[in-house]
N, C-alpha and C. Protein backbone atom coordinates (compact mmCIF):
# COMPACT_ATOMS: atom_id res chain seq x y z
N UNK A 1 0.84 -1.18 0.00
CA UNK A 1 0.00 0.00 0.00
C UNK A 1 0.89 1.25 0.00
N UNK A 2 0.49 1.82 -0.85
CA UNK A 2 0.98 3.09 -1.06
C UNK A 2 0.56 4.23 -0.32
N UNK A 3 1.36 5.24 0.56
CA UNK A 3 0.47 6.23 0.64
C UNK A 3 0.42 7.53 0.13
N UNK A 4 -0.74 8.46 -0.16
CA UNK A 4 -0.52 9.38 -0.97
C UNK A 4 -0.92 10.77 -0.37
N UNK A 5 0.68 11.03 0.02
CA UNK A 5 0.91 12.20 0.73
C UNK A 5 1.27 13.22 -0.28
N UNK A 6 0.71 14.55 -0.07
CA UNK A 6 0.84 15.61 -0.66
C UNK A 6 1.26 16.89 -0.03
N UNK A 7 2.14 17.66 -0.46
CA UNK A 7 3.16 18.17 0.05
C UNK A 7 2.07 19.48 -0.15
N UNK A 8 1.93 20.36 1.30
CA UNK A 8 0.71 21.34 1.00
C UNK A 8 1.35 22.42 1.99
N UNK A 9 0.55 23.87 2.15
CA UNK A 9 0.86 24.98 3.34
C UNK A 9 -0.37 24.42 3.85
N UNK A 10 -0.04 24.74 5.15
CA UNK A 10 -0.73 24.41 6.46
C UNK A 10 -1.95 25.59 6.43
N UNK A 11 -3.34 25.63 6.06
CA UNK A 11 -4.16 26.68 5.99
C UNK A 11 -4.47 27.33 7.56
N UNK A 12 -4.31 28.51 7.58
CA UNK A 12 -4.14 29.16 8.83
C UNK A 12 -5.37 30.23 8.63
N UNK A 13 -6.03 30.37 7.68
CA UNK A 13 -7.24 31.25 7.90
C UNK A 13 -8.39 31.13 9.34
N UNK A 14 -8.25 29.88 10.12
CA UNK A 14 -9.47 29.86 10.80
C UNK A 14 -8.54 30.23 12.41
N UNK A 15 -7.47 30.51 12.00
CA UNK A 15 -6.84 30.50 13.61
C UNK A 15 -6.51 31.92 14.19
N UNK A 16 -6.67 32.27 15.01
CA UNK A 16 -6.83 33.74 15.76
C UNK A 16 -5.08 34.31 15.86
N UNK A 17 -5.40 35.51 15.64
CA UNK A 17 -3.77 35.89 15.72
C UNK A 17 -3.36 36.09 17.40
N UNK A 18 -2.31 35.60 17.67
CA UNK A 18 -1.85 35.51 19.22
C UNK A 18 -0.30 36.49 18.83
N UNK A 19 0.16 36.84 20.08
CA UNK A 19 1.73 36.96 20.17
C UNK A 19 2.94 36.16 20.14
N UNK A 20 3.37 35.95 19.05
CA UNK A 20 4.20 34.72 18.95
C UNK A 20 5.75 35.30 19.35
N UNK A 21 6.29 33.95 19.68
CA UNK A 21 7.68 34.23 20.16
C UNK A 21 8.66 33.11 19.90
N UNK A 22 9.94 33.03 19.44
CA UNK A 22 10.48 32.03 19.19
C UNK A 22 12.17 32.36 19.66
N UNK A 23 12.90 31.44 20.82
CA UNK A 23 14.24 31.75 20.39
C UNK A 23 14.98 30.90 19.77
N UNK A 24 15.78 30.60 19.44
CA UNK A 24 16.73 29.62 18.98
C UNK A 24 18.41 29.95 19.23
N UNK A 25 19.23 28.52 19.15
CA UNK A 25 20.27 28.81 19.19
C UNK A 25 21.42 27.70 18.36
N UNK A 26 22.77 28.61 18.25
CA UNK A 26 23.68 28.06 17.43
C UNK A 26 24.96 27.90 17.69
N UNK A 27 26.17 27.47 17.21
CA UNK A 27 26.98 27.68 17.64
C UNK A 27 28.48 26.79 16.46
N UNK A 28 29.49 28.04 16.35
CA UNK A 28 30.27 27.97 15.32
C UNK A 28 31.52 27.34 15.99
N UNK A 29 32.43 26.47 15.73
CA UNK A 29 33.57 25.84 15.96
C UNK A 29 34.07 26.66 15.51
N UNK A 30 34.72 28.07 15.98
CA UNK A 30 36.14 28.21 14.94
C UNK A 30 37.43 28.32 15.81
N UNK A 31 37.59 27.65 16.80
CA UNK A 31 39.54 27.23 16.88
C UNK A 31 39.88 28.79 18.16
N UNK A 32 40.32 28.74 18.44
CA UNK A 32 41.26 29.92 19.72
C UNK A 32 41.89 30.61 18.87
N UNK A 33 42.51 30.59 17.90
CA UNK A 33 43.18 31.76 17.33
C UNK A 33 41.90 32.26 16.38
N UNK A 34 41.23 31.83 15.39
CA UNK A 34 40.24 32.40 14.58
C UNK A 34 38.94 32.96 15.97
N UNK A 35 39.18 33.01 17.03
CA UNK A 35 37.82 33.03 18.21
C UNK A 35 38.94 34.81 18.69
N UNK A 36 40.16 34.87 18.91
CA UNK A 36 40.73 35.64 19.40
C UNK A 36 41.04 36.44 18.33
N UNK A 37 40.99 36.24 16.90
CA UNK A 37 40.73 37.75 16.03
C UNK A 37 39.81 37.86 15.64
N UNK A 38 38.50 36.99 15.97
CA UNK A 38 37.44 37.42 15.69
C UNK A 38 37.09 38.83 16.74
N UNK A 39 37.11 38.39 18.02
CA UNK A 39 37.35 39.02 19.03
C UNK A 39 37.73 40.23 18.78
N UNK A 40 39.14 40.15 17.99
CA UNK A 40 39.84 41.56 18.38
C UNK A 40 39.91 42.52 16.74
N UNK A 41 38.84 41.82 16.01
CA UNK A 41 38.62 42.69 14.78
C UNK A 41 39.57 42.38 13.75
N UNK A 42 40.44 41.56 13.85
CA UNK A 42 41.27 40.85 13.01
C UNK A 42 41.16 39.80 11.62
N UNK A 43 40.08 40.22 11.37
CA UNK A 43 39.71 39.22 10.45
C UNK A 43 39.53 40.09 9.04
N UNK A 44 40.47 39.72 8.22
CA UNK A 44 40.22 40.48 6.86
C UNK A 44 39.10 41.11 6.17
N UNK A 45 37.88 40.27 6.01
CA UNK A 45 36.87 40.54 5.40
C UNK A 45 36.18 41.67 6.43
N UNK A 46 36.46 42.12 7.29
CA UNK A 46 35.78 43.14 8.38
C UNK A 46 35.14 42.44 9.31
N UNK A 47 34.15 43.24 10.59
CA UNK A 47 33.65 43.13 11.37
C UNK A 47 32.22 41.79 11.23
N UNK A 48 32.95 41.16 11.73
CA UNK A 48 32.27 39.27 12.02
C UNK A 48 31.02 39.82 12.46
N UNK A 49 30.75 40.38 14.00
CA UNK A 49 29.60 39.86 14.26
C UNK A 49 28.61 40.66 13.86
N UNK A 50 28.70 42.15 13.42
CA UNK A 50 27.88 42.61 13.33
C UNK A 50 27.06 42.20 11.59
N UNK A 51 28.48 42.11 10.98
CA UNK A 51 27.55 41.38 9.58
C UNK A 51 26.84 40.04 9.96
N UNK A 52 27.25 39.49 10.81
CA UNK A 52 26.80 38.05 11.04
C UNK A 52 25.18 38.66 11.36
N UNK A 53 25.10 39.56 12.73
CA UNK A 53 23.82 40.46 12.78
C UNK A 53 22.53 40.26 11.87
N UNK A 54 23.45 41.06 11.30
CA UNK A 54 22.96 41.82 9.78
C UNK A 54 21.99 40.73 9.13
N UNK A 55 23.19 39.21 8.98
CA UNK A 55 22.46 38.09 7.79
C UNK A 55 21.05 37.37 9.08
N UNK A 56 21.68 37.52 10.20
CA UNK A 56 20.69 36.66 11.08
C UNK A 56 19.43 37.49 10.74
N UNK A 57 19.28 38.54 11.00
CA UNK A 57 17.76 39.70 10.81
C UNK A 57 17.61 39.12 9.51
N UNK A 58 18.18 39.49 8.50
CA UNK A 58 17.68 39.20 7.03
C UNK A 58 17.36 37.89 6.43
N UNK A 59 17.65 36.72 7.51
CA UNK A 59 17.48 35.03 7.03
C UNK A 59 16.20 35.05 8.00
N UNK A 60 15.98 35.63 9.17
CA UNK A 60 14.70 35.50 9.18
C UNK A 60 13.75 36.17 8.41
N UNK A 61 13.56 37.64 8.32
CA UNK A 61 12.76 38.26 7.09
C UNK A 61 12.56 37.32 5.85
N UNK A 62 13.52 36.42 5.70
CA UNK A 62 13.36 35.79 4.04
C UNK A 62 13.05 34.62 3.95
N UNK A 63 12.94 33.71 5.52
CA UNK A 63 12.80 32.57 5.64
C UNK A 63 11.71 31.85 4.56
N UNK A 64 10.19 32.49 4.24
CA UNK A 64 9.70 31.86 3.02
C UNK A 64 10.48 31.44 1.82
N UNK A 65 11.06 32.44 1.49
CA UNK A 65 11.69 31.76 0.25
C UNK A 65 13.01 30.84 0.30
N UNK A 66 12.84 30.72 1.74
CA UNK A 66 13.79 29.72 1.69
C UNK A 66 13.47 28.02 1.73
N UNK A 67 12.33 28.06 2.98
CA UNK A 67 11.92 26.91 3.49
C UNK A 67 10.26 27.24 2.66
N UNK A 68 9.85 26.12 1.69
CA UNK A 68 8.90 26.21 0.71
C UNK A 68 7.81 26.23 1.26
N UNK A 69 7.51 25.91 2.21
CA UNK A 69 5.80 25.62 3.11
C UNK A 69 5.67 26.64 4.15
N UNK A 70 6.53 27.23 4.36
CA UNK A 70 6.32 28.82 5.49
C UNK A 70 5.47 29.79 4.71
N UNK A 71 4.96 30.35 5.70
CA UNK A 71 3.82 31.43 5.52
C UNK A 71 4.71 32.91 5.89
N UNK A 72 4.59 33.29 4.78
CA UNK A 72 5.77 34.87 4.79
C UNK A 72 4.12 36.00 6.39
N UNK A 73 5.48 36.59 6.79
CA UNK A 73 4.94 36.32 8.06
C UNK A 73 5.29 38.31 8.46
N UNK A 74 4.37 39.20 8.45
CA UNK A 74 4.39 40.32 9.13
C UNK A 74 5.59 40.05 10.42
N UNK A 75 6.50 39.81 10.71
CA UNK A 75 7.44 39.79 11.74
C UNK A 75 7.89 41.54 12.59
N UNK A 76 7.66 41.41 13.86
CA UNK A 76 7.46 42.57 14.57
C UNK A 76 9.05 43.01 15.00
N UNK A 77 10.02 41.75 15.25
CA UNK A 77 11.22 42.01 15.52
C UNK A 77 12.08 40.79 15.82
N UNK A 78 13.39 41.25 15.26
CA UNK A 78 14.03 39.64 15.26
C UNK A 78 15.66 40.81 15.87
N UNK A 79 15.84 40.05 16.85
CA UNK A 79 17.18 39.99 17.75
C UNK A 79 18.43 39.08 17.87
N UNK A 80 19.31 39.02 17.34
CA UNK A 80 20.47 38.03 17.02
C UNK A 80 21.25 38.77 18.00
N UNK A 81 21.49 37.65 19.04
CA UNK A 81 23.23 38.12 20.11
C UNK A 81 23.78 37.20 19.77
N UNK A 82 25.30 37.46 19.80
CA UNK A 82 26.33 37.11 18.80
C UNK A 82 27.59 37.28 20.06
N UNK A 83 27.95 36.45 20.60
CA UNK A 83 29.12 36.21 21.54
C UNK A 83 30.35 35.45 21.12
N UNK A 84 31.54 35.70 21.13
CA UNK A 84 32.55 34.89 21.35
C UNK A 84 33.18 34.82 22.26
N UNK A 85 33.56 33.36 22.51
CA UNK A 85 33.86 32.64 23.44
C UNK A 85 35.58 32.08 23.14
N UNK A 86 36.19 33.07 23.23
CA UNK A 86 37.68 32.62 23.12
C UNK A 86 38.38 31.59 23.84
N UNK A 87 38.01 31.50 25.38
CA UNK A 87 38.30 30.16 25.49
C UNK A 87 37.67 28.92 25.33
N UNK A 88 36.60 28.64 24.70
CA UNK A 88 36.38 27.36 24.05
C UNK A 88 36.57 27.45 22.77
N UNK A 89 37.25 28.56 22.07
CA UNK A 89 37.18 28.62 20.61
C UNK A 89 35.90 28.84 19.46
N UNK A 90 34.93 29.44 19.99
CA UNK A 90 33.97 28.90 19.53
C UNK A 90 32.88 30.52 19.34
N UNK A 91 31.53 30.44 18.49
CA UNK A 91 31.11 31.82 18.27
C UNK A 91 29.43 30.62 18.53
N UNK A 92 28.79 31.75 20.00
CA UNK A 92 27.46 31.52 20.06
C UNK A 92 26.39 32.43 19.71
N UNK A 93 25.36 31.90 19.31
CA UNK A 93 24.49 32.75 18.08
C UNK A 93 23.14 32.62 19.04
N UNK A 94 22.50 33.22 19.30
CA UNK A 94 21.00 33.75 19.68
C UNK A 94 20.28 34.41 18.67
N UNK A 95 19.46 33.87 18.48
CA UNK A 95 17.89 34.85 18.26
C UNK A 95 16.69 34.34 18.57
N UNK A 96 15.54 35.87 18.57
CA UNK A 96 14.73 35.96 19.15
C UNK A 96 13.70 36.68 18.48
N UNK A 97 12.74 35.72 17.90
CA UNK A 97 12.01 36.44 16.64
C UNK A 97 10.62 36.46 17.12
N UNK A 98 9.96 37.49 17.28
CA UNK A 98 8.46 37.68 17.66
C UNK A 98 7.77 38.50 16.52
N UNK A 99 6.52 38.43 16.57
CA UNK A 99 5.15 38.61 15.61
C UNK A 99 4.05 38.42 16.52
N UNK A 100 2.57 39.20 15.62
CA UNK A 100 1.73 39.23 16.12
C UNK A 100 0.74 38.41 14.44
N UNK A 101 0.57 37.04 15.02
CA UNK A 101 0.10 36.32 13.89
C UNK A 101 -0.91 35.03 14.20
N UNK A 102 -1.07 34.38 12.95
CA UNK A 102 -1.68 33.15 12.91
C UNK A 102 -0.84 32.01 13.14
N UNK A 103 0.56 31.97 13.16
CA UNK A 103 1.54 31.21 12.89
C UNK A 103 2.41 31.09 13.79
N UNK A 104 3.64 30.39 14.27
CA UNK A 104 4.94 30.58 14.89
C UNK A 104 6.02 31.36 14.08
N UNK A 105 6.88 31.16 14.62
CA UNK A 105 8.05 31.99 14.38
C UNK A 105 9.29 31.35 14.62
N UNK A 106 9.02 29.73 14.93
CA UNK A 106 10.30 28.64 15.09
C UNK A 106 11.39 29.17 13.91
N UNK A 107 10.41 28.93 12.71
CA UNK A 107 11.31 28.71 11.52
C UNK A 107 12.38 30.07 11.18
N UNK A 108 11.72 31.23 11.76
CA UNK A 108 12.64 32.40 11.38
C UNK A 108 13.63 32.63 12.45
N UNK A 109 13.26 31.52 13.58
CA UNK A 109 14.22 31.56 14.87
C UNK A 109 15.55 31.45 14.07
N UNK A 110 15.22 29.81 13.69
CA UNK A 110 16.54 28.75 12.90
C UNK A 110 17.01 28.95 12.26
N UNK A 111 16.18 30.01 11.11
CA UNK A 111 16.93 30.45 9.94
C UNK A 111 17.82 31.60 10.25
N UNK A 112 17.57 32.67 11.57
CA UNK A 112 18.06 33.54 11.49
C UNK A 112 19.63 33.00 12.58
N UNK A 113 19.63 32.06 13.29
CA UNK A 113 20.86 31.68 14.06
C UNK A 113 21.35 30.76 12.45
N UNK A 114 20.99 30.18 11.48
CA UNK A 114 21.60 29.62 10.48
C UNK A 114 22.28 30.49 9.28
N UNK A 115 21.51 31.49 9.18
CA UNK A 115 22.32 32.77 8.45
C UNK A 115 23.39 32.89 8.89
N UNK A 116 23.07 33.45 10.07
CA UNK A 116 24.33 34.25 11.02
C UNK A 116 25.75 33.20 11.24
N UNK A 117 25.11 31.78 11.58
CA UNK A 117 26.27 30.67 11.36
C UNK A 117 27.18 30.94 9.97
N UNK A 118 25.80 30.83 8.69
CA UNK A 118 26.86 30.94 7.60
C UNK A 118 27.95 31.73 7.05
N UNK A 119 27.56 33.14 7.80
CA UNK A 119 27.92 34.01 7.75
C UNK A 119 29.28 34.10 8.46
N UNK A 120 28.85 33.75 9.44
CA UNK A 120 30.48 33.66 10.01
C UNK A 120 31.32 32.61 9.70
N UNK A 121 31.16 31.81 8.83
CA UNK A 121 32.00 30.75 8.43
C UNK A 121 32.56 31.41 7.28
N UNK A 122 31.80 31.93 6.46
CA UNK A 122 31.96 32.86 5.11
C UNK A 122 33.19 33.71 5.45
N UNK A 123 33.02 34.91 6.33
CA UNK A 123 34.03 36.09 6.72
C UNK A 123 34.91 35.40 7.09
N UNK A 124 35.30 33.81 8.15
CA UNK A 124 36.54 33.04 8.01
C UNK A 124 37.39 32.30 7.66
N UNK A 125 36.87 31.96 6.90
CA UNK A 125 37.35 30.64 6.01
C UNK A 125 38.29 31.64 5.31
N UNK A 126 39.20 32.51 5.32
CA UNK A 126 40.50 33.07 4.75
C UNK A 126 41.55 32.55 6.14
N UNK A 127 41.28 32.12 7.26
CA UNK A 127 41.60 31.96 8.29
C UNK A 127 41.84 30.34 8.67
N UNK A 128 40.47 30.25 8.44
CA UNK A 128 40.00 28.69 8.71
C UNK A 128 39.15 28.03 8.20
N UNK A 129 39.68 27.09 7.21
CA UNK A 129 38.36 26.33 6.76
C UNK A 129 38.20 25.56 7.43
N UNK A 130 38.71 24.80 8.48
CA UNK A 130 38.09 23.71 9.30
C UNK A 130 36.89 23.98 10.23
N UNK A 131 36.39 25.05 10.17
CA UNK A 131 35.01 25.71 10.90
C UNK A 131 33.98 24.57 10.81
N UNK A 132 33.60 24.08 12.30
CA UNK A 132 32.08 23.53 12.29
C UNK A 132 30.96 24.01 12.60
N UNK A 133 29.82 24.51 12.24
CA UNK A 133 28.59 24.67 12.59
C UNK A 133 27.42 23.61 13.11
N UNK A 134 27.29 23.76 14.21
CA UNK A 134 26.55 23.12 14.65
C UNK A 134 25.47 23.62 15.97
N UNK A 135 24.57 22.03 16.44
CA UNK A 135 23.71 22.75 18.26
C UNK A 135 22.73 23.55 17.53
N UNK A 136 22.41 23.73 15.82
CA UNK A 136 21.48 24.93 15.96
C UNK A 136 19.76 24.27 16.52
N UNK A 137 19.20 24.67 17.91
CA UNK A 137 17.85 24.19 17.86
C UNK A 137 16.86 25.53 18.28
N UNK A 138 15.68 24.97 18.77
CA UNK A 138 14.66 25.63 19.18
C UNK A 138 14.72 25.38 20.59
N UNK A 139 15.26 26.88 21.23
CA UNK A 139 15.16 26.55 22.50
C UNK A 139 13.83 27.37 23.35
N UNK A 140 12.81 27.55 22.89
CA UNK A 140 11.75 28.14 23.27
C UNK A 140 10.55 28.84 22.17
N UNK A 141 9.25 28.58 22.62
CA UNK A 141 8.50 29.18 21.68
C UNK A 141 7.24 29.50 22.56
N UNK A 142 6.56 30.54 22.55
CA UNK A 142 5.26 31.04 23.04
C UNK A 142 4.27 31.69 21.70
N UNK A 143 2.67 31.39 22.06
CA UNK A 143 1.95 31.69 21.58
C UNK A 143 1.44 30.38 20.95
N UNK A 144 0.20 31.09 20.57
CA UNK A 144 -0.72 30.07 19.74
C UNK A 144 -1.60 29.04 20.44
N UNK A 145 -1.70 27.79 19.50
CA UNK A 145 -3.08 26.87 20.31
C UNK A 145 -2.20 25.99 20.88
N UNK A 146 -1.20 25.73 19.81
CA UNK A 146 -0.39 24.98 20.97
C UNK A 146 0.77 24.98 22.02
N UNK A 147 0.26 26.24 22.67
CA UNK A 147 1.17 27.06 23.75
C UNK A 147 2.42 26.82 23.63
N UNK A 148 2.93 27.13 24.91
CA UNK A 148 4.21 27.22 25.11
C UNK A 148 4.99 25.92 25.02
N UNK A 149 6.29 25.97 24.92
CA UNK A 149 7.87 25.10 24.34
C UNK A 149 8.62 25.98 25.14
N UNK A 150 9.61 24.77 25.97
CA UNK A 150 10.96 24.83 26.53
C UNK A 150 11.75 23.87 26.45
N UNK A 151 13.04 24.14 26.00
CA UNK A 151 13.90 23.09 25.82
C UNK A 151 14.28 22.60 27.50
N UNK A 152 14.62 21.50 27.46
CA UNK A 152 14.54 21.00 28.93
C UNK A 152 16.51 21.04 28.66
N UNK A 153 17.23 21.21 29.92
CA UNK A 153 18.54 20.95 29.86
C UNK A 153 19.03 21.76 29.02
């Protein structure tokens, strides 16, 4: 038996708009020396985190055309903190994307800590290509019918 699944958007006309909220998080391997000129502005292509910023806001704004079944989404404000962590070598990514909608805001969480990942792999890789990206999840979501999400641990 076959089954015949069809790949569709989720119709959201009958559902009430709530305050949605989503954070997510990420986190870049790049090494103690690529973590300590990231740090100290040393990195050829210019200033890491704030372009990293920059792509996190703009990968959420664009998340429809990225991920094919999202509902392009009035978004009220999306927040990317952007830390490095020189002694583990490593660059941690936050965001925090809220709207007033029919929908969540998971997906522009992920996309916008996944920008910002790529982004900073992009500006280093003159440095380091051995960069890993990884850890990106959903660590919280409010609103809607099916309330609240917390990542446990």
């Amino acid at each position: 038996m076959t089954a015949n699944l069809q790949t569709k958007m989720v119709d959201v006309v009958g559902k009430r708009n709530t305050v949605r909220e989503a954070v997510a998080t990420g986190c870049v391997q790049v090494g103690s020396e690529t973590a300590r000129m990231i740090a100290r502005g040393e990195i050829p292509k210019g200033d890491v985190l704030n372009t990293a910023r920059v792509a996190g806001i703009t990968g959420a704004k664009r998340t429809p055309e990225i991920v094919p079944l999202c509902h392009p989404l009035l978004i009220s404000s999306v927040g990317v903190d952007i830390h490095v962590d020189e002694s583990e070598g490593r660059v941690l990514i936050s965001a925090t994307v809220r709207c007033l909608g029919k929908t969540g805001v998971e997906m522009e969480a992920l996309t916008a800590v996944s920008a910002a990942a790529l982004t900073v792999y992009d500006m280093c890789k003159v440095v380091n290509k051995g960069m890993t990206i990884g850890d990106i999840r959903l660590e919280s979501k409010s609103g809607g019918k099916s309330g609240d999400y917390r990542r446990e641990g």
